[in-house]
N, C-alpha and C. Protein backbone atom coordinates (compact mmCIF):
# COMPACT_ATOMS: atom_id res chain seq x y z
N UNK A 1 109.34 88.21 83.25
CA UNK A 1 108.40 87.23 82.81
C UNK A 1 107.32 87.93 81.99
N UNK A 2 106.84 87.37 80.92
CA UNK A 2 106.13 87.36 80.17
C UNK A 2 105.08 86.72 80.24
N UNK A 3 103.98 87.86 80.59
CA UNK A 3 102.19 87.42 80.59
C UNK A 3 101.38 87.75 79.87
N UNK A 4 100.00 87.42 79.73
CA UNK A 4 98.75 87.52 78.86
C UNK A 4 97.49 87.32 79.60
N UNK A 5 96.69 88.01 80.14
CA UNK A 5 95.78 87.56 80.66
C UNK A 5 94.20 88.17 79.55
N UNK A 6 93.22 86.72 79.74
CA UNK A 6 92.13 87.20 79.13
C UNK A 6 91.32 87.89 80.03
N UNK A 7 90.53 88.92 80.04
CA UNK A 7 89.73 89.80 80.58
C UNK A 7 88.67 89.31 80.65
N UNK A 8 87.86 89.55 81.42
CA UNK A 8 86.38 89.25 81.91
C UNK A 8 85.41 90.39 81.91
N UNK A 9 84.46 90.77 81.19
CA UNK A 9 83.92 91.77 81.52
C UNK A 9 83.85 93.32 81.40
N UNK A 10 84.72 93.31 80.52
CA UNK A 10 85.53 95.00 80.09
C UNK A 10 85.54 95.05 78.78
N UNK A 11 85.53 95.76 78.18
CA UNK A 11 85.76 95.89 76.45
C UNK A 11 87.23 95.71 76.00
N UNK A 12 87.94 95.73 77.35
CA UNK A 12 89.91 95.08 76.74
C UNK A 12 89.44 93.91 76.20
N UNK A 13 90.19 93.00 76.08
CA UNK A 13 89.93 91.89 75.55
C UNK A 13 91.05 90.97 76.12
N UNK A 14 91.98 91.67 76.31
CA UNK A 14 93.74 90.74 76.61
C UNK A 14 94.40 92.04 77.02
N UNK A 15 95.02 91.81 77.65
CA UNK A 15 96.06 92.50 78.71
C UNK A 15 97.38 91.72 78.73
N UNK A 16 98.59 91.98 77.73
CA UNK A 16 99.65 91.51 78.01
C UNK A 16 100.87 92.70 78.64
N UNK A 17 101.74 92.23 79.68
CA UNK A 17 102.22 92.27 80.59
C UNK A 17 104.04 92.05 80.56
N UNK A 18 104.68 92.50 81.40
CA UNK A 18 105.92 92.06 81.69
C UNK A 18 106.25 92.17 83.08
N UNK A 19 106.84 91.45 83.75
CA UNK A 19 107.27 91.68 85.22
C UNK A 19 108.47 91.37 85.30
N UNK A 20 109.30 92.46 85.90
CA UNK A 20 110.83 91.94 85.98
C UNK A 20 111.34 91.39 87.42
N UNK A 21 112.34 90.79 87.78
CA UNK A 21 113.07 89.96 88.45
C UNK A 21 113.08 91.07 90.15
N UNK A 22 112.34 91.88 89.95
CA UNK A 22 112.10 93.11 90.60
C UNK A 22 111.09 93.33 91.11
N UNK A 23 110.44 92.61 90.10
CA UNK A 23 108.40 92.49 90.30
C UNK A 23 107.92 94.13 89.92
N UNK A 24 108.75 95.13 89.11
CA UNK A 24 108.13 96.09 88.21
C UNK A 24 107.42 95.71 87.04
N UNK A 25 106.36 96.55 87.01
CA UNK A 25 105.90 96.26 85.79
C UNK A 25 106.58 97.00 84.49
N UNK A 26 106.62 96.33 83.51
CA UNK A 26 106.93 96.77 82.24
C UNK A 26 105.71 96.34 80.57
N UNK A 27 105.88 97.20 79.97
CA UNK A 27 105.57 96.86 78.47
C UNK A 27 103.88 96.50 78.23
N UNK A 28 103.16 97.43 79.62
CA UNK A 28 101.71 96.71 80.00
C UNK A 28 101.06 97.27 78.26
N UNK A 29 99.79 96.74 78.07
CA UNK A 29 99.56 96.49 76.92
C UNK A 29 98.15 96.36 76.67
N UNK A 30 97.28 96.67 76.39
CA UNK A 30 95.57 96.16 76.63
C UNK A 30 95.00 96.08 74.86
N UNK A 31 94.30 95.23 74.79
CA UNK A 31 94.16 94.93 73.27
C UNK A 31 92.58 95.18 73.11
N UNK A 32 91.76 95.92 73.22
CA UNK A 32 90.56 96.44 72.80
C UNK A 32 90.20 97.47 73.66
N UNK A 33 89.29 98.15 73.78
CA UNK A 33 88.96 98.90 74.80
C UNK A 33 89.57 100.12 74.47
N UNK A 34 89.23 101.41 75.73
CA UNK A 34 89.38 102.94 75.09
C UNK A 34 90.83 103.07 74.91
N UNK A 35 91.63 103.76 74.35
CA UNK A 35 92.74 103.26 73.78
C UNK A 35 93.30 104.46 74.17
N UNK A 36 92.48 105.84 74.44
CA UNK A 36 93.08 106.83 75.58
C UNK A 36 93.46 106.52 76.89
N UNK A 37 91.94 106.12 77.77
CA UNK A 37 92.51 105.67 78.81
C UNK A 37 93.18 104.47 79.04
N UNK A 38 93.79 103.73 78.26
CA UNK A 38 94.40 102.72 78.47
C UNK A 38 95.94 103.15 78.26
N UNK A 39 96.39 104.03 77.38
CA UNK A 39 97.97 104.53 77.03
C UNK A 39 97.70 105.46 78.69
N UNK A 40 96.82 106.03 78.66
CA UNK A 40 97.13 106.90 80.48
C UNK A 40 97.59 105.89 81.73
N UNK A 41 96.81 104.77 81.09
CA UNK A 41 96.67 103.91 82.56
C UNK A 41 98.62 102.99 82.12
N UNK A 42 98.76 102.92 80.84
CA UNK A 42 100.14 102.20 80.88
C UNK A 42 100.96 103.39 81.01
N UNK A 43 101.16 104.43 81.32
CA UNK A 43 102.55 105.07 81.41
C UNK A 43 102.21 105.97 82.87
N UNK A 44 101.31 105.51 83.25
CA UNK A 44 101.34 105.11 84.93
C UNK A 44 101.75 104.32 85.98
N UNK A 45 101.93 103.00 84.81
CA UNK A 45 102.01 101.98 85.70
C UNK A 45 103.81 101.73 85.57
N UNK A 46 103.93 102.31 83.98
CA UNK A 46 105.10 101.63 83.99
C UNK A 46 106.65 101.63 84.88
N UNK A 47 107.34 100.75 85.01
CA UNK A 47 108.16 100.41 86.21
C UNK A 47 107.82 100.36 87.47
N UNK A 48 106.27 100.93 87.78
CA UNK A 48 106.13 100.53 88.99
C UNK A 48 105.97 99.50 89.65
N UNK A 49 106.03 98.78 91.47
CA UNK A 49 105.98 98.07 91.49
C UNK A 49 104.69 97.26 91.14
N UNK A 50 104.70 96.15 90.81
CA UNK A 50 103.31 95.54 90.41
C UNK A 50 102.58 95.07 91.60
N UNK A 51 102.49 94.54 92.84
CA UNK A 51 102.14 94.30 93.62
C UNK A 51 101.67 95.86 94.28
N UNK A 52 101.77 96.57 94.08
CA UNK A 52 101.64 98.01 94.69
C UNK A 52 100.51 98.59 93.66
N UNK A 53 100.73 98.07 92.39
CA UNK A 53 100.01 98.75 91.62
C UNK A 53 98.54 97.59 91.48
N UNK A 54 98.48 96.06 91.34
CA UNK A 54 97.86 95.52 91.64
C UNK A 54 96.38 95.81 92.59
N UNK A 55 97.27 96.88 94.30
CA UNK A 55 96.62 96.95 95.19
C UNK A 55 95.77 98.03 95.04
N UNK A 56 96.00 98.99 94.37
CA UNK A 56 95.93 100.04 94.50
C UNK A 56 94.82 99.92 93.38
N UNK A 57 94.76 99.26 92.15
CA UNK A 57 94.00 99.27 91.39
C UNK A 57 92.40 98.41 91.50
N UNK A 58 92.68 97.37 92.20
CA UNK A 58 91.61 96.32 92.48
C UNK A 58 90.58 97.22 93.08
N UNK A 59 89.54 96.49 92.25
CA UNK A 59 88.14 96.90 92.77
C UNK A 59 87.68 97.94 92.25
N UNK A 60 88.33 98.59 91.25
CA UNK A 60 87.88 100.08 90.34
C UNK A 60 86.88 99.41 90.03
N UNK A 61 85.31 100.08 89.39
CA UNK A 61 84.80 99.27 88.60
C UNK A 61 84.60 100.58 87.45
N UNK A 62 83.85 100.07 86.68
CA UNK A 62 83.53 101.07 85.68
C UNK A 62 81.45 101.16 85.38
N UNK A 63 80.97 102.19 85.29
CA UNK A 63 79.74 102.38 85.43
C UNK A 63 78.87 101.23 86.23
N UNK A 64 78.31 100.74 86.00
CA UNK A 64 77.39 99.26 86.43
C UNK A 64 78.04 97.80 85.80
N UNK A 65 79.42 98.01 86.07
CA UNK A 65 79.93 96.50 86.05
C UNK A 65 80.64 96.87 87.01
N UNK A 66 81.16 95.79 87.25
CA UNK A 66 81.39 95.11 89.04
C UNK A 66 83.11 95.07 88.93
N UNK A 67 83.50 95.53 87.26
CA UNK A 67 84.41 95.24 87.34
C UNK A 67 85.54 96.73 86.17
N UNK A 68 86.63 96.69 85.76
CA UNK A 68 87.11 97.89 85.24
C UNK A 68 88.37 97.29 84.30
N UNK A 69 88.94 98.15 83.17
CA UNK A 69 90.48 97.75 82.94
C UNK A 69 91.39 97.73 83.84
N UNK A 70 91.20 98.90 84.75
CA UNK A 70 92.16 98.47 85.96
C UNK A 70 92.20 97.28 86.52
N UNK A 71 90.32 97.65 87.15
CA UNK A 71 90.22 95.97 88.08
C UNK A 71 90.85 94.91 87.26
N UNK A 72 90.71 94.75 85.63
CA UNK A 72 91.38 93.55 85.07
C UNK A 72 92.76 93.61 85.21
N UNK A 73 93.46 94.53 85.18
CA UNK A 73 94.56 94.74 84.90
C UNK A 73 95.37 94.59 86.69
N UNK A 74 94.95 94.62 87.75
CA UNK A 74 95.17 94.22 88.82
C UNK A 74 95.07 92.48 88.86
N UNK A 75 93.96 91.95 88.26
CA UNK A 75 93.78 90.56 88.30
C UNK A 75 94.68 89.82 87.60
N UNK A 76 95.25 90.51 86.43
CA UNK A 76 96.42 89.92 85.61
C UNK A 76 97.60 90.07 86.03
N UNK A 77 97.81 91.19 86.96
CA UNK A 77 99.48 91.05 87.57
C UNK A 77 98.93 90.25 89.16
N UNK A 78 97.77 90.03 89.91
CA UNK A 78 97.71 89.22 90.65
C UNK A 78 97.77 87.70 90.03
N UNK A 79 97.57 87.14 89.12
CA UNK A 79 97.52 85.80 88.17
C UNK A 79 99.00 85.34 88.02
N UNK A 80 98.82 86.89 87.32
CA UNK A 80 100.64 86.32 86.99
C UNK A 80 101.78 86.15 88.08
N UNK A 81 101.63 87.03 89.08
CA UNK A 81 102.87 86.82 90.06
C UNK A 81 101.92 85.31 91.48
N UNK A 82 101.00 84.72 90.44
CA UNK A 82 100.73 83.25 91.28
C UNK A 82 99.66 83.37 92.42
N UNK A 83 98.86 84.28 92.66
CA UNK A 83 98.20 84.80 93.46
C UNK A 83 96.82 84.41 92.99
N UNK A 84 95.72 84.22 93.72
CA UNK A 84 94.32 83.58 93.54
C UNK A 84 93.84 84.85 93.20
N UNK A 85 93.11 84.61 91.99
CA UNK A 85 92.47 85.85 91.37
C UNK A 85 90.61 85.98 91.64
């Protein structure tokens, strides 16, 4: 399945996504924001499970926001696999 989530709070902007029939993540993707740590943070994640990686990521924040690309990027594979964000 094929997702897109808009970001809240982070300099990403959109976070698109793939989850397979497996619930791995694939093809993660972030569209603004540091563009180093974001290729680090996708070939970390990739094939892993998303619910694992979800958990593991929630609640990062970044300096004095409450919130991170991770933290977004946990909220978008929690969204997408139907889960209250």
């Amino acid at each position: 399945m094929e997702y897109t989530y808009h970001c809240k709070g982070t300099c990403a902007m959109i976070i698109n996504l793939e989850i397979d029939d497996e619930k791995k993540l694939h093809n993660v993707e972030f569209i603004g924001g540091c563009d180093g740590n974001h290729k680090g943070i996708v070939r970390l994640v990739e094939g892993q499970d998303a619910e694992t990686v979800a958990k593991t990521l929630a609640g990062t924040t970044c300096g004095p926001r409450a919130t991170s690309c991770p933290d977004q990027l946990a909220k978008a594979i929690e969204s997408a696999l139907g889960k209250a964000v």
